[in-house]
Each structure stands twice: as structure tokens, then as C-alpha cells.
PDB file of N, CA and C in Angstrom:
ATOM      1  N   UNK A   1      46.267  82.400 -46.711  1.00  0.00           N
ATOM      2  CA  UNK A   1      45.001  81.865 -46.247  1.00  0.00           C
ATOM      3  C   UNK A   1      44.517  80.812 -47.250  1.00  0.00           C
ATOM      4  N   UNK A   2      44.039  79.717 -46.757  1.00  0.00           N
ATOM      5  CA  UNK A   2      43.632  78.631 -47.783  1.00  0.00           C
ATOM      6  C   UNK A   2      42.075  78.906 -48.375  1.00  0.00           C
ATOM      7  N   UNK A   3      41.854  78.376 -49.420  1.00  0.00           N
ATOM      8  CA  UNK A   3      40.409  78.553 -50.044  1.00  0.00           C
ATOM      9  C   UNK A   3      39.837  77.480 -49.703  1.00  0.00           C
ATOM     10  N   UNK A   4      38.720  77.891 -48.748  1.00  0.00           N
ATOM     11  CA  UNK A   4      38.037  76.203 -48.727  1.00  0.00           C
ATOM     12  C   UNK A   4      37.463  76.153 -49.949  1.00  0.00           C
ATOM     13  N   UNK A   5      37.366  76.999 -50.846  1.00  0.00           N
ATOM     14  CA  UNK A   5      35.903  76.429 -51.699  1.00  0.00           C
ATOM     15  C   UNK A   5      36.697  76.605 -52.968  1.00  0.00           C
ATOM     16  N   UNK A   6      36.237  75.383 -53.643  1.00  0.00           N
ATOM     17  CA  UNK A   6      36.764  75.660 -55.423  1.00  0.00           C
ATOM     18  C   UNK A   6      36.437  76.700 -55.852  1.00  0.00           C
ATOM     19  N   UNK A   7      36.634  77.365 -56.799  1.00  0.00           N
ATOM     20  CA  UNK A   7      36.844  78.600 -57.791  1.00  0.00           C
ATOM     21  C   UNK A   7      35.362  78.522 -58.664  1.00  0.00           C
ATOM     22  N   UNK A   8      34.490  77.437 -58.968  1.00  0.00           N
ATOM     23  CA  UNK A   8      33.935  77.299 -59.671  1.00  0.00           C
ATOM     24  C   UNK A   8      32.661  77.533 -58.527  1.00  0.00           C
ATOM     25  N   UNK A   9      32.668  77.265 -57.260  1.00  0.00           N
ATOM     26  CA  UNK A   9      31.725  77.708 -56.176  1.00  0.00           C
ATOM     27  C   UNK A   9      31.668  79.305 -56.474  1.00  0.00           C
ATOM     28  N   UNK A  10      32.042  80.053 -56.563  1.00  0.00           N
ATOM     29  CA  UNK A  10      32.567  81.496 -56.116  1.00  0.00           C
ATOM     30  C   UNK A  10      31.473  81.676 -57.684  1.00  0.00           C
ATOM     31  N   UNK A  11      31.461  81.055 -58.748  1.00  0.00           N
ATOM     32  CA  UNK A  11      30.881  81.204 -59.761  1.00  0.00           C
ATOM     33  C   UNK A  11      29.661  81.526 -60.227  1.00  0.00           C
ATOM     34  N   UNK A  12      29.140  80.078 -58.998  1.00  0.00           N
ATOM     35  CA  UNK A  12      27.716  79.224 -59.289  1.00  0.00           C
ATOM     36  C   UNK A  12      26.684  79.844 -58.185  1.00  0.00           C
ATOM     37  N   UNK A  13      27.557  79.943 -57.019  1.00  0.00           N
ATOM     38  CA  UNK A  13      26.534  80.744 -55.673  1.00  0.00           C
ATOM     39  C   UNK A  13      26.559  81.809 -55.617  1.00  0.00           C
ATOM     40  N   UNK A  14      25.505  82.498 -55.906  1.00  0.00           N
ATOM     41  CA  UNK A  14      25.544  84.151 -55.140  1.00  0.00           C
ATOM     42  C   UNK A  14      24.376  84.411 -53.957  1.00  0.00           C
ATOM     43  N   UNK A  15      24.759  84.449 -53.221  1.00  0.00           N
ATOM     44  CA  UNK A  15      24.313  85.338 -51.557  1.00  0.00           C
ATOM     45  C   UNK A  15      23.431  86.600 -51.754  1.00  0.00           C
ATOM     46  N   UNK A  16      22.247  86.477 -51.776  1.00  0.00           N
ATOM     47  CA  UNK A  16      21.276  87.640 -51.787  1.00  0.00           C
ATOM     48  C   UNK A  16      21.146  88.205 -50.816  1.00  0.00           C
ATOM     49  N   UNK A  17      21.063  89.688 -50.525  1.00  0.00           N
ATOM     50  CA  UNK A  17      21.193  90.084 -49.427  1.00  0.00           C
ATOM     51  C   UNK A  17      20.408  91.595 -49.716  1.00  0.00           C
ATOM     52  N   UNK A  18      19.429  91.329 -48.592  1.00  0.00           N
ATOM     53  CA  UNK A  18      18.458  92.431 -48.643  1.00  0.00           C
ATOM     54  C   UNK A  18      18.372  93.319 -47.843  1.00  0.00           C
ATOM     55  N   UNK A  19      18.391  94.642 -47.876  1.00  0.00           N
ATOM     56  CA  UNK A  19      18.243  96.015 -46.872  1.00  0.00           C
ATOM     57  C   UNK A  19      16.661  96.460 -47.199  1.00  0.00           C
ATOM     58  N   UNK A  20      16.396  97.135 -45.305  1.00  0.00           N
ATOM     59  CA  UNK A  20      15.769  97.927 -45.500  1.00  0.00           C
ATOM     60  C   UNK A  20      16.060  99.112 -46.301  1.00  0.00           C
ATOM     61  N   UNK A  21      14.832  99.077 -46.989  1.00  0.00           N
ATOM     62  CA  UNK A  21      14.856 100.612 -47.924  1.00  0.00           C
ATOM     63  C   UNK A  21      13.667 101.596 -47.865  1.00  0.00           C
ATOM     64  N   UNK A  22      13.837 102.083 -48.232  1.00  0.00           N
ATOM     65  CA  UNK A  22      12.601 103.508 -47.701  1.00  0.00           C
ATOM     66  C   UNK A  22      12.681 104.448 -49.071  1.00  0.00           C
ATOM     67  N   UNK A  23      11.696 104.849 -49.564  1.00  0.00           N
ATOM     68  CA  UNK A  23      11.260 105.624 -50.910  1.00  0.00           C
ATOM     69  C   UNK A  23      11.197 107.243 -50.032  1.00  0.00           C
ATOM     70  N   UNK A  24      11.506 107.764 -50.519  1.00  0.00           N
ATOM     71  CA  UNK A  24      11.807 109.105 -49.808  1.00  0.00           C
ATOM     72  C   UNK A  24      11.462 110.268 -51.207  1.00  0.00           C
ATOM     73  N   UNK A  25      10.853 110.754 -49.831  1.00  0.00           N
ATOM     74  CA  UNK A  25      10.304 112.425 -51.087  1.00  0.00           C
ATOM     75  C   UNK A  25      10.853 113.729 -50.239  1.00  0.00           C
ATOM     76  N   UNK A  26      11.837 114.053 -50.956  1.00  0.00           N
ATOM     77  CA  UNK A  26      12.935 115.118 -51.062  1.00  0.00           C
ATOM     78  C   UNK A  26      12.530 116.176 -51.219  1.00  0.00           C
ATOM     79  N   UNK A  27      13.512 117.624 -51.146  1.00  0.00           N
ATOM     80  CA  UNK A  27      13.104 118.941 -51.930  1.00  0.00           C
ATOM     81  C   UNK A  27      14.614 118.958 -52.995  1.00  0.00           C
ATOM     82  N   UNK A  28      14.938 117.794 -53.311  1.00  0.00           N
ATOM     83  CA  UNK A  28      16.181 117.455 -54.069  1.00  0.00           C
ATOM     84  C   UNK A  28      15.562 117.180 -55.294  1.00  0.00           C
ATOM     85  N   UNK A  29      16.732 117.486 -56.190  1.00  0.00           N
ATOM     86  CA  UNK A  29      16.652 116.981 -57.701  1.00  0.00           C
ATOM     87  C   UNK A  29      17.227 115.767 -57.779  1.00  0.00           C
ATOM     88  N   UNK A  30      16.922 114.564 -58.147  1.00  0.00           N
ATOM     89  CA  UNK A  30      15.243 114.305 -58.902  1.00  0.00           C
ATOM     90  C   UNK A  30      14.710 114.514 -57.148  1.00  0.00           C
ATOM     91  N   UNK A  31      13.562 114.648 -57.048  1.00  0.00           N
ATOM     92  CA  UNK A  31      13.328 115.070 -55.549  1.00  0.00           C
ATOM     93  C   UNK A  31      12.555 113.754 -54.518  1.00  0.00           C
ATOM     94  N   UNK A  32      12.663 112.065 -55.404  1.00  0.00           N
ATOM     95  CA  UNK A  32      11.964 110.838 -55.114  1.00  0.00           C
ATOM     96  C   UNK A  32      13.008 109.745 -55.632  1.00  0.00           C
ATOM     97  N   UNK A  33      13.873 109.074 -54.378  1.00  0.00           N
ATOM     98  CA  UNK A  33      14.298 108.648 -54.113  1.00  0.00           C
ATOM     99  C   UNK A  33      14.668 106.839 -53.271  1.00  0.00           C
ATOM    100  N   UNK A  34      15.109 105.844 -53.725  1.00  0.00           N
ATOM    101  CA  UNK A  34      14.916 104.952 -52.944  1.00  0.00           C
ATOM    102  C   UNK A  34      16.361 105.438 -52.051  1.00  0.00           C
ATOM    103  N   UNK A  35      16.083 105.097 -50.458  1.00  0.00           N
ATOM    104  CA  UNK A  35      17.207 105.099 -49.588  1.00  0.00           C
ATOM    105  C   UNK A  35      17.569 103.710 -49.121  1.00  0.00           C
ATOM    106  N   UNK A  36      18.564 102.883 -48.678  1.00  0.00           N
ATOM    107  CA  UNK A  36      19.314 102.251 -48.236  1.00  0.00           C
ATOM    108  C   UNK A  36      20.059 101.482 -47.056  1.00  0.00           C
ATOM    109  N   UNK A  37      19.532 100.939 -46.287  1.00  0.00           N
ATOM    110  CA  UNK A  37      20.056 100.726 -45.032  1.00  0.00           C
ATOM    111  C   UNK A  37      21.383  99.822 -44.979  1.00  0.00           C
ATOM    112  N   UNK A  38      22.367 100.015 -44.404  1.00  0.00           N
ATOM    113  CA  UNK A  38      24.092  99.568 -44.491  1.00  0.00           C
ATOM    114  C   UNK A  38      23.743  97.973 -43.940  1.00  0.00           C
ATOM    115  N   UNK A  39      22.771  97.917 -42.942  1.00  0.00           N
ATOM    116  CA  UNK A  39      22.426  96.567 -42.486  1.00  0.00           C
ATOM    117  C   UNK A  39      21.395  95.658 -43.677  1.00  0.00           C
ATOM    118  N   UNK A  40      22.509  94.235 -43.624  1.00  0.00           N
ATOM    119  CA  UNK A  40      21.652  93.136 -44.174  1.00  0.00           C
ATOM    120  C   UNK A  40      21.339  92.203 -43.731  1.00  0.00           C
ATOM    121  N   UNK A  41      20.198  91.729 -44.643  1.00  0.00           N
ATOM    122  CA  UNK A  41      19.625  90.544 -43.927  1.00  0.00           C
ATOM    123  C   UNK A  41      19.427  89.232 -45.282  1.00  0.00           C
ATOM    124  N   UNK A  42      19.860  88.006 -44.908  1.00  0.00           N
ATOM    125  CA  UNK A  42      20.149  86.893 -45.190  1.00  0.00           C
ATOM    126  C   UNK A  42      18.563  86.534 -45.989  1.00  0.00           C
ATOM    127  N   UNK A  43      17.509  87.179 -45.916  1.00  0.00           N
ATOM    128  CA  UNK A  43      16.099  86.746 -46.050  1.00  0.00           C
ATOM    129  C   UNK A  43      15.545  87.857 -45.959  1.00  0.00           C
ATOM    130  N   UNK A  44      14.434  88.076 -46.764  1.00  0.00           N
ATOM    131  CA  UNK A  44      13.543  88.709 -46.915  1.00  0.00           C
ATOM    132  C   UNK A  44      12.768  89.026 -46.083  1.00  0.00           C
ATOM    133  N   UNK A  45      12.204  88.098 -45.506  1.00  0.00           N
ATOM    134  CA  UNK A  45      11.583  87.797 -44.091  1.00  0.00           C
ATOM    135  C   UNK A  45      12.135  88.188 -42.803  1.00  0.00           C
ATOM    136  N   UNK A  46      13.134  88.003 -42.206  1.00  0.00           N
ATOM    137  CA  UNK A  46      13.728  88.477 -41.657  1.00  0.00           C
ATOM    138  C   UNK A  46      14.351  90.416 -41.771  1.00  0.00           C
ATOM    139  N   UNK A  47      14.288  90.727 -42.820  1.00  0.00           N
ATOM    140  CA  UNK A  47      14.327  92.279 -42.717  1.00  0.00           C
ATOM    141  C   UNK A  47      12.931  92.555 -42.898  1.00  0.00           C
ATOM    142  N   UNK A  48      11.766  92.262 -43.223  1.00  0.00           N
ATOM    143  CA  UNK A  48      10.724  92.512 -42.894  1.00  0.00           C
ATOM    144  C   UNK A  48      10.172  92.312 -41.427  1.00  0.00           C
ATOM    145  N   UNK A  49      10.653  91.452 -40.983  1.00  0.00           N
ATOM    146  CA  UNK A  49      10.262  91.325 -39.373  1.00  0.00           C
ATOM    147  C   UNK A  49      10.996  92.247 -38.624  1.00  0.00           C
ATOM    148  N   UNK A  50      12.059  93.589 -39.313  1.00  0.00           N
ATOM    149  CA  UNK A  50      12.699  94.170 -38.778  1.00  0.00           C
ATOM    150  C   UNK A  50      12.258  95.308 -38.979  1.00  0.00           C
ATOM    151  N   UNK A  51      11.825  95.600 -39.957  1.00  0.00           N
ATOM    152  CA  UNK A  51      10.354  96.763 -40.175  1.00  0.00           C
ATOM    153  C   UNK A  51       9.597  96.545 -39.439  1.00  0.00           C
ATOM    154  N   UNK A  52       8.498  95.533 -39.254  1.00  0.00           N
ATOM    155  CA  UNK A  52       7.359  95.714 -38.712  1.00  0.00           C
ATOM    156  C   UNK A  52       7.841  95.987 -36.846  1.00  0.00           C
ATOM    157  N   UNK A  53       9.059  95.016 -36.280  1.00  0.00           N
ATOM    158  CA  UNK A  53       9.650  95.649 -35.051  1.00  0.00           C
ATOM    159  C   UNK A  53       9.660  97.299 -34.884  1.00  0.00           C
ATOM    160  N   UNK A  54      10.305  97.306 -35.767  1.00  0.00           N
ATOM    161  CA  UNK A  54      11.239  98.775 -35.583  1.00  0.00           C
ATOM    162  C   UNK A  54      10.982 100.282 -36.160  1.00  0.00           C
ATOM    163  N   UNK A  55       9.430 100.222 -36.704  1.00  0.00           N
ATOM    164  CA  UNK A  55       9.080 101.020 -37.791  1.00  0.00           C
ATOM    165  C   UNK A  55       8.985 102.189 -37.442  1.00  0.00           C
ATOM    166  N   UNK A  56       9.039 102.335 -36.217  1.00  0.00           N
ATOM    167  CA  UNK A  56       8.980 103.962 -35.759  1.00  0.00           C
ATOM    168  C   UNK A  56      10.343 104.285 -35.859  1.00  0.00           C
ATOM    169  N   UNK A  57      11.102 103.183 -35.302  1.00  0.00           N
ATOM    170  CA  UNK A  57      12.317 103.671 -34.926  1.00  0.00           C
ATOM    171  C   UNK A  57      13.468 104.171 -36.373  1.00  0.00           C
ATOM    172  N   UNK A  58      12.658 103.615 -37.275  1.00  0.00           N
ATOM    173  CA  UNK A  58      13.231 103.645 -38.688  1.00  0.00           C
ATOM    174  C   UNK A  58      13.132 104.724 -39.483  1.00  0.00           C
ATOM    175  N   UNK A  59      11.534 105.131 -39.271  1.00  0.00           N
ATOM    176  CA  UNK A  59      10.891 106.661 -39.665  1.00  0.00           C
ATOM    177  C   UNK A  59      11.818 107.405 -39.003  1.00  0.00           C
ATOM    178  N   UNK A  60      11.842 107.453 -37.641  1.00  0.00           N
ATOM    179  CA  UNK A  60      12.711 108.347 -37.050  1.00  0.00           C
ATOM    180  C   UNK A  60      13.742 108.247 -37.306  1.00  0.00           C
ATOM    181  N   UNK A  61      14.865 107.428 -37.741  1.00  0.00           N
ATOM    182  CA  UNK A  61      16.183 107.492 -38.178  1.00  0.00           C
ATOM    183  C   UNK A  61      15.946 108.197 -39.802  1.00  0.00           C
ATOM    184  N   UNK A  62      15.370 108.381 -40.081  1.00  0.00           N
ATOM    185  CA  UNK A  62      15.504 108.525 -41.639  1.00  0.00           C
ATOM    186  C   UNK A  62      14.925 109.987 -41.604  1.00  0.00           C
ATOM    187  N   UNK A  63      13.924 110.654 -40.439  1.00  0.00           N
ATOM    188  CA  UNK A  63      13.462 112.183 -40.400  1.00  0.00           C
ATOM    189  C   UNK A  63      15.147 112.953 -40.173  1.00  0.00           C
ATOM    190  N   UNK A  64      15.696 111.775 -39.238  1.00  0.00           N
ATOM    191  CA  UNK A  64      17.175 112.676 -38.263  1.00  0.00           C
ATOM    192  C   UNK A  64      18.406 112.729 -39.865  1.00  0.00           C
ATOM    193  N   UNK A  65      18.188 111.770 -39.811  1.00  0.00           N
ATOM    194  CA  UNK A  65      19.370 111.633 -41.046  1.00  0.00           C
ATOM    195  C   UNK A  65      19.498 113.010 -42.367  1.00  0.00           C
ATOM    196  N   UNK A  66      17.795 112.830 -42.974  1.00  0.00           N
ATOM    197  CA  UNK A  66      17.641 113.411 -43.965  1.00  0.00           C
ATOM    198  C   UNK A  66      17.177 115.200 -43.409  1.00  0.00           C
ATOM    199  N   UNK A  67      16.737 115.120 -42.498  1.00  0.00           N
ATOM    200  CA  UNK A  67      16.748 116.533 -41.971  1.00  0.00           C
ATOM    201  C   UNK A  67      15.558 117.681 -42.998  1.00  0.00           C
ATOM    202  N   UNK A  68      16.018 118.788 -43.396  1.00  0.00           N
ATOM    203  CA  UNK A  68      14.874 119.319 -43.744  1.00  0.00           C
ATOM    204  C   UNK A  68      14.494 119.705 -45.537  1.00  0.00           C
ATOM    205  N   UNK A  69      15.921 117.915 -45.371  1.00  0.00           N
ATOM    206  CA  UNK A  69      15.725 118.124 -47.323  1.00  0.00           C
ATOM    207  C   UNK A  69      14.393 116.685 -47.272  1.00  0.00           C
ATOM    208  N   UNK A  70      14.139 116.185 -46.047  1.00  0.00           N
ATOM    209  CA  UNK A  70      13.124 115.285 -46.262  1.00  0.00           C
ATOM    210  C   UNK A  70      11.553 115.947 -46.069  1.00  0.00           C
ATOM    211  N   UNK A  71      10.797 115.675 -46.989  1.00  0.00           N
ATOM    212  CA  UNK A  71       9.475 116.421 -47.247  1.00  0.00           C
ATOM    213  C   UNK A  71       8.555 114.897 -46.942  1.00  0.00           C
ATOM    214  N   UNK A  72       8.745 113.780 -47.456  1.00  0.00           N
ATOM    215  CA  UNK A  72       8.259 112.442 -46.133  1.00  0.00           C
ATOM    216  C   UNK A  72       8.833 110.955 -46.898  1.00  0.00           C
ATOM    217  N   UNK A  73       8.005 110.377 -46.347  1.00  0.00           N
ATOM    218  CA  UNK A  73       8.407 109.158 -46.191  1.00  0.00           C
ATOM    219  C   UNK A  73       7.619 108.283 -46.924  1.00  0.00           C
ATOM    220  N   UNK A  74       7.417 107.511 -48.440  1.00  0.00           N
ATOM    221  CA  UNK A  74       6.852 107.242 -48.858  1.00  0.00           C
ATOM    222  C   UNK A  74       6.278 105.900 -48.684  1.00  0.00           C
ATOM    223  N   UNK A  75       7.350 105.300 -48.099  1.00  0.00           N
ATOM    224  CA  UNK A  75       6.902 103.533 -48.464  1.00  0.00           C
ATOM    225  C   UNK A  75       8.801 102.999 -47.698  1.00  0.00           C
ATOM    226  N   UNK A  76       8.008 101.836 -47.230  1.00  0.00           N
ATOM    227  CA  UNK A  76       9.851 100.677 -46.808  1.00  0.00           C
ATOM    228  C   UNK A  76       9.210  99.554 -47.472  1.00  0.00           C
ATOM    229  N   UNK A  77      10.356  99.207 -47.910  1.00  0.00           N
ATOM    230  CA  UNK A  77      10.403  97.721 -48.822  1.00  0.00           C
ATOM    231  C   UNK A  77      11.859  97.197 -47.685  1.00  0.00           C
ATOM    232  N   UNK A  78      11.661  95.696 -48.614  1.00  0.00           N
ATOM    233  CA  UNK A  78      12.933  94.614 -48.119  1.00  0.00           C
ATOM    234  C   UNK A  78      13.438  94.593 -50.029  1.00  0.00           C
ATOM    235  N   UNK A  79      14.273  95.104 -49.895  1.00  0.00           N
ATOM    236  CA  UNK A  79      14.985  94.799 -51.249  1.00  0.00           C
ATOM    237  C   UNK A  79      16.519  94.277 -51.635  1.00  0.00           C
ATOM    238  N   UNK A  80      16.969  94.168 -52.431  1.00  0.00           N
ATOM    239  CA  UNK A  80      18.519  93.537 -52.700  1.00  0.00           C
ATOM    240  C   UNK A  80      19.316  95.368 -53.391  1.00  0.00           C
ATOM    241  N   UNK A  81      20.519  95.015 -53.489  1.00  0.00           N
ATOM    242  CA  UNK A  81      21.155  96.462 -53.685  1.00  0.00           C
ATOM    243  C   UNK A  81      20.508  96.694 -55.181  1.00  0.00           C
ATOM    244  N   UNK A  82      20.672  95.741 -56.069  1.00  0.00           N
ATOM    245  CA  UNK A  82      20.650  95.883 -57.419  1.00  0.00           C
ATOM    246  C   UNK A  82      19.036  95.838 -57.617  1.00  0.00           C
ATOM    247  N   UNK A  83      18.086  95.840 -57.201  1.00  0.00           N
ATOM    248  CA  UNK A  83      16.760  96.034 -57.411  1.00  0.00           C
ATOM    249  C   UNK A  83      16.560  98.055 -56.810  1.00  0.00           C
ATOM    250  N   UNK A  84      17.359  98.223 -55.549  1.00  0.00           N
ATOM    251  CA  UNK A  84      16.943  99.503 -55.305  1.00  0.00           C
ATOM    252  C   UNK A  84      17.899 100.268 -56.557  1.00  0.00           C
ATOM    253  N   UNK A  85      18.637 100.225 -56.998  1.00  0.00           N
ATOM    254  CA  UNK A  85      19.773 100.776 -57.965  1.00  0.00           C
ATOM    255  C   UNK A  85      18.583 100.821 -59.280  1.00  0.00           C
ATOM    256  N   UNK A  86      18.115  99.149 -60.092  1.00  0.00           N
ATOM    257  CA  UNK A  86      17.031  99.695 -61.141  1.00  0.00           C
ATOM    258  C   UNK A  86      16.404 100.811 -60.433  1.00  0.00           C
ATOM    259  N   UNK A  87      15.465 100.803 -59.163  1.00  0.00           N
ATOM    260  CA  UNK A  87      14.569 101.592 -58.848  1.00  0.00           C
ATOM    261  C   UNK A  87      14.530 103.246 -59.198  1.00  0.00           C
ATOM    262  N   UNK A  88      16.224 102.954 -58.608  1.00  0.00           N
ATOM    263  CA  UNK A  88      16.333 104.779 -58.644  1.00  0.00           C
ATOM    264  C   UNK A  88      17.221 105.330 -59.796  1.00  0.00           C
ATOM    265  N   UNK A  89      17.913 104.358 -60.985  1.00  0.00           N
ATOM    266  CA  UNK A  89      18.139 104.675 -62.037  1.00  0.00           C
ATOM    267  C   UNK A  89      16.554 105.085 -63.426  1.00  0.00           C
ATOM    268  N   UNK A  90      15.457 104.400 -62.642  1.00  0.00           N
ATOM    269  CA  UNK A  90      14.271 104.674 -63.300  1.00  0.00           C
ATOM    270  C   UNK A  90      13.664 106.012 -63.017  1.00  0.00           C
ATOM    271  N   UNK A  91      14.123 106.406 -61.389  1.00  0.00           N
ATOM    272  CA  UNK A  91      13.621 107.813 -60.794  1.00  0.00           C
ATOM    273  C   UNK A  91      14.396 108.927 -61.404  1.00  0.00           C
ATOM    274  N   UNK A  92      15.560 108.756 -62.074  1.00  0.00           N
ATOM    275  CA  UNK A  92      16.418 109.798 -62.904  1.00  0.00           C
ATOM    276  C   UNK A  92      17.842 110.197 -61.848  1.00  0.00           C
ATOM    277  N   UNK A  93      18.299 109.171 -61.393  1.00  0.00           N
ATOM    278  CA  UNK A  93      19.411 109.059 -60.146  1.00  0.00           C
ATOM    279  C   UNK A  93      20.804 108.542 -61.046  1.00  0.00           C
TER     280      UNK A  93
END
């Protein structure tokens, strides 16, 4: 397969890419948590316009998922992987 792009591109650009995330309060150790959504979005804005769409539908994916180790639902952000990672290396994760 050919490289369209010089080696020194691959260097200089990095692609931010933000998931919904959701702060979650557990009956787990540490028991406060940031969670993760597999879907990204190109903009900030755009996964926020996917919260404010979808916000029930999100609560509810995240009651089904986490089941009856979830005690609630604290907060959704639009974040990048490596901002929720500080988050929850600060929560004791």
C-alpha cells in the first residue's frame, strides 16, 4: 500500500478525538469513575450535540450496561481518551 503522506506528517498532525463520557458513582472500589463511549467524534461540538440529542437514551445505556454496581450518574462531558485517563488516574483507577 503506498503512503500518501510523508513520515514527517504522521509527526506534526495529531487527530483529536472526543467521546462521550459519563462520571459514574459505583458500589466499586475506587467507587467514582469516568466511563467511555467506543464512538468518536471529530469535534467537540458535535459529541455534545449528541448528548443533548440523545441524553436519555445515554442514561439509559449506561443504567443497562452498569446494572446494579451503578448507584448513579454523575455528570457527561465531551472529552479526548487522554483527558478521561488523567481524570480517573486522579480518582485512584
Amino acid at each position: 500500500m503506498l503512503d500518501l503522506f510523508p513520515f514527517s506528517f504522521y509527526n506534526t498532525c495529531m487527530i483529536k478525538a472526543f467521546f462521550i463520557t459519563a462520571l459514574v458513582h459505583t458500589i466499586m472500589t475506587p467507587d467514582t469513575g469516568w466511563l467511555q463511549w467506543t464512538q468518536s467524534y471529530a469535534t467537540k461540538e458535535a459529541c455534545h450535540e449528541v448528548i443533548w440529542k440523545d441524553f436519555d437514551k445515554i442514561n439509559e445505556a449506561i443504567k443497562n450496561n452498569m446494572g446494579m454496581k451503578l448507584v448513579g450518574i454523575m455528570e457527561l462531558r465531551c472529552m479526548t481518551y487522554d483527558e478521561a485517563l488523567k481524570l480517573n488516574v486522579e480518582l485512584g483507577h
